[in-house]
Protein backbone atom coordinates (compact mmCIF):
# COMPACT_ATOMS: atom_id res chain seq x y z
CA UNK A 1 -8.99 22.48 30.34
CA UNK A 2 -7.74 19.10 30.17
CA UNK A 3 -6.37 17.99 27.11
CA UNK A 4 -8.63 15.99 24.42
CA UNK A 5 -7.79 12.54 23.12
CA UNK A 6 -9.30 12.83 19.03
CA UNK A 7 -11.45 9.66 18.46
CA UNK A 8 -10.36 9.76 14.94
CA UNK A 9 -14.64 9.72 13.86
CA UNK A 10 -14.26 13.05 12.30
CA UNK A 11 -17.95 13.84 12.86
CA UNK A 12 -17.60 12.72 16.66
CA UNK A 13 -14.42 14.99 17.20
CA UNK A 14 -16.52 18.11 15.60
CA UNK A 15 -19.04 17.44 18.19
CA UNK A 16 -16.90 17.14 20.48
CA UNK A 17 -14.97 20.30 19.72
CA UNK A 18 -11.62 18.18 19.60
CA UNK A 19 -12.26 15.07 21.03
CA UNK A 20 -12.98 13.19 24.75
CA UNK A 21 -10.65 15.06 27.19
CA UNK A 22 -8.27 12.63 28.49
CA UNK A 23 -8.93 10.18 31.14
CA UNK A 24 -13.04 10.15 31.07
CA UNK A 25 -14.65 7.12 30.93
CA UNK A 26 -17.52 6.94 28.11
CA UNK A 27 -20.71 4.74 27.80
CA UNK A 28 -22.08 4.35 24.57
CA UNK A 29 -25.18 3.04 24.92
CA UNK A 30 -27.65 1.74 22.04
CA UNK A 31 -30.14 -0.85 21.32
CA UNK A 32 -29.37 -4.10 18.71
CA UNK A 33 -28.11 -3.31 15.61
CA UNK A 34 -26.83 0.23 16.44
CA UNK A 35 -23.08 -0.32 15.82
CA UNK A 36 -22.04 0.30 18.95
CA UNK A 37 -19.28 -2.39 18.90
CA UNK A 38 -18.04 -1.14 15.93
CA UNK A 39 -18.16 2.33 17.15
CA UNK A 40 -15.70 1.16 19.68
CA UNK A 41 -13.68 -0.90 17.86
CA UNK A 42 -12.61 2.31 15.25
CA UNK A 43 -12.03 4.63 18.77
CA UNK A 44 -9.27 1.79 19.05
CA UNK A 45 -8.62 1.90 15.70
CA UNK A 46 -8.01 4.94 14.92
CA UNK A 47 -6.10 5.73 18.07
CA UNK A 48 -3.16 3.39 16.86
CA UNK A 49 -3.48 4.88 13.18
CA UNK A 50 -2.62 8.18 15.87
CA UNK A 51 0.01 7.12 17.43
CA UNK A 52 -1.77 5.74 20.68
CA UNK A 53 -2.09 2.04 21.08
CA UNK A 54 -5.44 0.55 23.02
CA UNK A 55 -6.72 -2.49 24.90
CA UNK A 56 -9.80 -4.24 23.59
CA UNK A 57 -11.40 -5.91 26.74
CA UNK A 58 -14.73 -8.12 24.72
CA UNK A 59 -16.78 -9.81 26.95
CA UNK A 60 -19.73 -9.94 24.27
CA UNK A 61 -18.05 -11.65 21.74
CA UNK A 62 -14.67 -13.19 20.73
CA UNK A 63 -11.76 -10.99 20.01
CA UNK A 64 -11.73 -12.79 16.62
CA UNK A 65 -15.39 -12.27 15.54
CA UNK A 66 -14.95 -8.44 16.70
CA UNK A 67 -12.13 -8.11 14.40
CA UNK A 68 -13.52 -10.64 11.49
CA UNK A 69 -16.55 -8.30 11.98
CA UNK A 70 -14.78 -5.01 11.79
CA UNK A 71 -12.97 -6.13 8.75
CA UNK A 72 -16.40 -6.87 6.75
CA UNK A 73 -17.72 -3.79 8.10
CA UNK A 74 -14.76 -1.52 7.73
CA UNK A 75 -13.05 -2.94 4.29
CA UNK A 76 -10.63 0.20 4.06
CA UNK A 77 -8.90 -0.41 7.41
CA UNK A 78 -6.91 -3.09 5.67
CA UNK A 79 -4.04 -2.78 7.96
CA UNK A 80 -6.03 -4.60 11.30
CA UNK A 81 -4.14 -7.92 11.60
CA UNK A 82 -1.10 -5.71 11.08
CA UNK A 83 -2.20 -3.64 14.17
CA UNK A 84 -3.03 -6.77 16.25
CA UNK A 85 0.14 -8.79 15.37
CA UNK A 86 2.45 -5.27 16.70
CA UNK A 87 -0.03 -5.08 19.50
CA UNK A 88 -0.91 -1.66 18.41
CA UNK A 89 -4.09 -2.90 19.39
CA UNK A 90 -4.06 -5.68 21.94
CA UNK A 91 -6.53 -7.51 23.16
CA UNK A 92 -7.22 -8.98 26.83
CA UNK A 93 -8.33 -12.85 26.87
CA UNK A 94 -11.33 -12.89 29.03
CA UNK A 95 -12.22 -16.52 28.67
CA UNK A 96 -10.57 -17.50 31.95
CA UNK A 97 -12.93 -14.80 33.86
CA UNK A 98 -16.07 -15.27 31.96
CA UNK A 99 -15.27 -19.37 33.15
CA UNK A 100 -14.96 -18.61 36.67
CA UNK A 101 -18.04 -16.03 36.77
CA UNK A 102 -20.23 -19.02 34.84
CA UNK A 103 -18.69 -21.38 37.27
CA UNK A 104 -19.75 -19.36 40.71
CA UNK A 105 -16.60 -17.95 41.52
CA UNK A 106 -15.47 -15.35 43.36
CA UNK A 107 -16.04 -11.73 41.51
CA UNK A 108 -13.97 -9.45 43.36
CA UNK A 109 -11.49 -12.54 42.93
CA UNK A 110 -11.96 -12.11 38.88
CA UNK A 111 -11.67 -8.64 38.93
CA UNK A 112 -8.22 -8.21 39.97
CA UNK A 113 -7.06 -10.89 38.20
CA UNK A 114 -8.46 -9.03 35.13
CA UNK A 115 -7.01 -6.03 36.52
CA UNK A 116 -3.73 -7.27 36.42
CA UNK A 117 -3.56 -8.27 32.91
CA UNK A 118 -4.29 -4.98 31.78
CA UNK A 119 -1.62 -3.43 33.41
CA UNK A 120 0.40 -5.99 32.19
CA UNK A 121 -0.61 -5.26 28.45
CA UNK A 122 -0.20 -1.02 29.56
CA UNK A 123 3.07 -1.88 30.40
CA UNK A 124 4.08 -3.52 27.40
CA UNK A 125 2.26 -1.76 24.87
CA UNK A 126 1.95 2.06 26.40
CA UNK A 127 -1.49 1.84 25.97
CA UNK A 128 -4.00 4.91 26.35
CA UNK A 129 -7.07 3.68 25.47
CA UNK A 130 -9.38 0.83 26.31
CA UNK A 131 -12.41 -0.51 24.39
CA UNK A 132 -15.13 -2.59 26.78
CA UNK A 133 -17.64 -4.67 25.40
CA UNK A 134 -19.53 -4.94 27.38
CA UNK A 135 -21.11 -3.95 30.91
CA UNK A 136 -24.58 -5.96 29.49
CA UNK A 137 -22.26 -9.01 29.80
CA UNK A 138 -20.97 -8.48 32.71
CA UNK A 139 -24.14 -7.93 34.43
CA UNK A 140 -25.56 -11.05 32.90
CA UNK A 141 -22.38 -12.79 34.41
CA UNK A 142 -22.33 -10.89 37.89
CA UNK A 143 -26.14 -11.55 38.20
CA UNK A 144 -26.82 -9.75 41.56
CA UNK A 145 -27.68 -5.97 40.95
CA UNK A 146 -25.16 -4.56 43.70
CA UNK A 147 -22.27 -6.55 43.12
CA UNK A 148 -22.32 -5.44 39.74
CA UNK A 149 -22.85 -1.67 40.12
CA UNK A 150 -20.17 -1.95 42.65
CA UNK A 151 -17.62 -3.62 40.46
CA UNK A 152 -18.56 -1.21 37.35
CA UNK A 153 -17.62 1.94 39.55
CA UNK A 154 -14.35 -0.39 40.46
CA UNK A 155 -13.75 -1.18 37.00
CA UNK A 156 -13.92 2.78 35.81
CA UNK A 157 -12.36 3.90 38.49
CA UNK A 158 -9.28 1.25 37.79
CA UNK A 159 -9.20 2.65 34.36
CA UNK A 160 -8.67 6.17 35.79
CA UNK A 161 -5.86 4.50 37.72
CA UNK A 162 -3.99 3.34 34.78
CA UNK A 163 -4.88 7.20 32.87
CA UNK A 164 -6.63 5.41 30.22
CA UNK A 165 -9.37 7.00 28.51
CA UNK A 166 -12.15 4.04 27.82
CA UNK A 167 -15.26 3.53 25.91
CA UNK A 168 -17.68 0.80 27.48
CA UNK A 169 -20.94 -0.14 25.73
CA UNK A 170 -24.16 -1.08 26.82
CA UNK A 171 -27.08 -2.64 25.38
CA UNK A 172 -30.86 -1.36 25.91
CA UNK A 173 -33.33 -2.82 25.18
CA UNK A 174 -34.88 -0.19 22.93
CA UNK A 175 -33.17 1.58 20.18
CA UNK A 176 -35.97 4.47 19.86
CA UNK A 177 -35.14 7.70 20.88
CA UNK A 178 -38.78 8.21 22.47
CA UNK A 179 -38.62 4.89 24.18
CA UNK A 180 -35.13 4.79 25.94
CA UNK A 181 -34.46 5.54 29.69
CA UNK A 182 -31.05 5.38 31.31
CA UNK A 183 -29.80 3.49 34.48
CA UNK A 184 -28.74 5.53 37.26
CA UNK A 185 -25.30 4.04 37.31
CA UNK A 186 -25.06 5.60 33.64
CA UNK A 187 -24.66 9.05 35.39
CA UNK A 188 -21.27 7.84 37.04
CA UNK A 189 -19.51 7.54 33.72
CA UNK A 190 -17.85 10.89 32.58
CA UNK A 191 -19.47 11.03 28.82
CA UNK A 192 -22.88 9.06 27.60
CA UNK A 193 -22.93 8.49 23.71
CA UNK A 194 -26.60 7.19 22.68
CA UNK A 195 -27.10 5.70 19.36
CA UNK A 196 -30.73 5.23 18.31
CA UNK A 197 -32.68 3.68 15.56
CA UNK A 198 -35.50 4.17 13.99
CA UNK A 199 -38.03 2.93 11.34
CA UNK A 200 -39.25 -0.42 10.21
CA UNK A 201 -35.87 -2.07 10.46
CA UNK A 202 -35.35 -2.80 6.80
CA UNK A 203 -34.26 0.31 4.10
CA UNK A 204 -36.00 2.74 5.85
CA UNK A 205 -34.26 2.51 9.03
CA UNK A 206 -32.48 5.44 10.64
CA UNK A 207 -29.79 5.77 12.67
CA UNK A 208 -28.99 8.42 14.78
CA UNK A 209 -26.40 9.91 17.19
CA UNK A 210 -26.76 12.01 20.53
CA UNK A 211 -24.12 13.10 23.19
CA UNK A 212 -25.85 12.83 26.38
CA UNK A 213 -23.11 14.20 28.50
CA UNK A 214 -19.70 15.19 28.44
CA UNK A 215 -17.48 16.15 31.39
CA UNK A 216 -14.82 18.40 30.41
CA UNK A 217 -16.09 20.08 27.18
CA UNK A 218 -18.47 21.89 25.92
CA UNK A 219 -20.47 19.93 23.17
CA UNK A 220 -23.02 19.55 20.74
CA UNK A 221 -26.30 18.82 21.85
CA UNK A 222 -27.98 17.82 18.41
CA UNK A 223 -29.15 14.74 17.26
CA UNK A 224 -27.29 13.70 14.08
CA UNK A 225 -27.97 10.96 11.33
CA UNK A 226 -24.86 8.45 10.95
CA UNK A 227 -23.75 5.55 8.67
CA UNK A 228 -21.26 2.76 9.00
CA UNK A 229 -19.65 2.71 6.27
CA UNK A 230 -16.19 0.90 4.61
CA UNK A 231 -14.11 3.70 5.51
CA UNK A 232 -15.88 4.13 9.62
CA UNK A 233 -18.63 5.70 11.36
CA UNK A 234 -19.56 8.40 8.98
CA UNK A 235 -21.39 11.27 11.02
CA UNK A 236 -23.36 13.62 9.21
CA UNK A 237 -23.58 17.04 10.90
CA UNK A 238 -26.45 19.45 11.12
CA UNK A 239 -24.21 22.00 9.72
CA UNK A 240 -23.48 19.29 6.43
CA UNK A 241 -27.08 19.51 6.07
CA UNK A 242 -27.13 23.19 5.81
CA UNK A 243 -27.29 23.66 9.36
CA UNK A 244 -25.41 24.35 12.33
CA UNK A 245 -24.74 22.07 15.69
């Protein structure tokens, strides 16, 4: 049995029976509105509150709205900045490969170059975990179907290379449970997280969590209700609600 990296989401680590075992790469997947960002963003988090620092690679958004957005979500992290500024938590600029993607350059070109800079930020910081957000952007910017399945599987398999343990996200177009197919490529990642919702969108929503797959562990295969709350991602398990996973 390999050994488990704790994501620090309590309810995620019971699942989990410890935590991810180290060095599998994990899509969590999830339609608008699901949290999946912030999902990542507290794997990174919490990591550094642990000990191990992380690489946020954001290809969605700007490393400042992720973090101006994880501070409004997350009030009682209040030590973020603090984690950014001692690169606890560093982030990788992407502007410079997002411009020469938009601009029709070379991918496999981009790819090492953003290659390179993580394993220049791994060997500064020590890093062990990596945060990407997200492989919907980076299809929308590799635009032919091959090319990017083939530099996904690069990408992952890069991460392997440096012994980081990663979360990647992915959008779907559906957020319903009963609605929601995967991608073939999904199957190449070691773990799938799903995170559903439900209802009319308003306060009845729901939101729900479900480990697809895990390589590595045995884990719980139940569907559990979540929250994000100021403190994190607050899952509530079956066994909470009088249950058992």
């Amino acid at each position: 049995m390999r050994e488990k990296i704790k994501t620090g989401i309590e309810g995620l680590d019971r699942m989990l029976l410890g935590g991810i075992p180290e060095l599998n790469q994990v899509v969590v997947s999830g339609g608008p509105g699901t949290g999946k960002t912030l999902f990542g963003f507290e794997f990174l988090y919490k990591g550094a509150k642990l000990g191990e620092p992380g690489v946020l690679v954001p290809l969605e958004e700007s490393p400042e709205m992720i973090i101006e957005n994880a501070k409004a979500a997350f009030t009682e992290f209040d030590d973020i900045d603090k984690m950014v500024k001692d690169q606890k938590l560093a982030i990788c600029d992407t502007m410079d490969l997002r411009s020469h993607l938009n601009s029709g350059g070379n991918p496999r070109d981009s790819f090492a170059q953003l290659t390179t800079q993580i394993e220049s930020i791994i060997e500064t910081t020590h890093a062990k975990r990596v945060f990407f957000d997200s492989l919907s952007i980076l299809k929308l910017l590799l635009k032919d179907e091959q090319e990017y399945r083939s530099i996904s599987v690069d990408l992952v398999n890069n991460f392997r290379r440096l012994k980081l343990t990663s979360i990647l996200t992915v959008e779907i177009d559906v957020a319903e449970k009963s609605r929601m197919f995967f991608q073939p490529e999904f199957f190449f990642y070691d773990g799938i997280i799903t995170m559903y919702s439900s209802g009319d969108g308003g306060a009845n929503r729901s939101l729900t969590l479900e480990i697809i797959k895990m390589r590595g562990t045995n884990h719980s295969r139940a569907t559990v209700p979540y929250e994000i709350t100021p403190r994190g991602v607050d899952i509530l398990s079956l066994a909470q609600r009088g249950g058992g996973f």
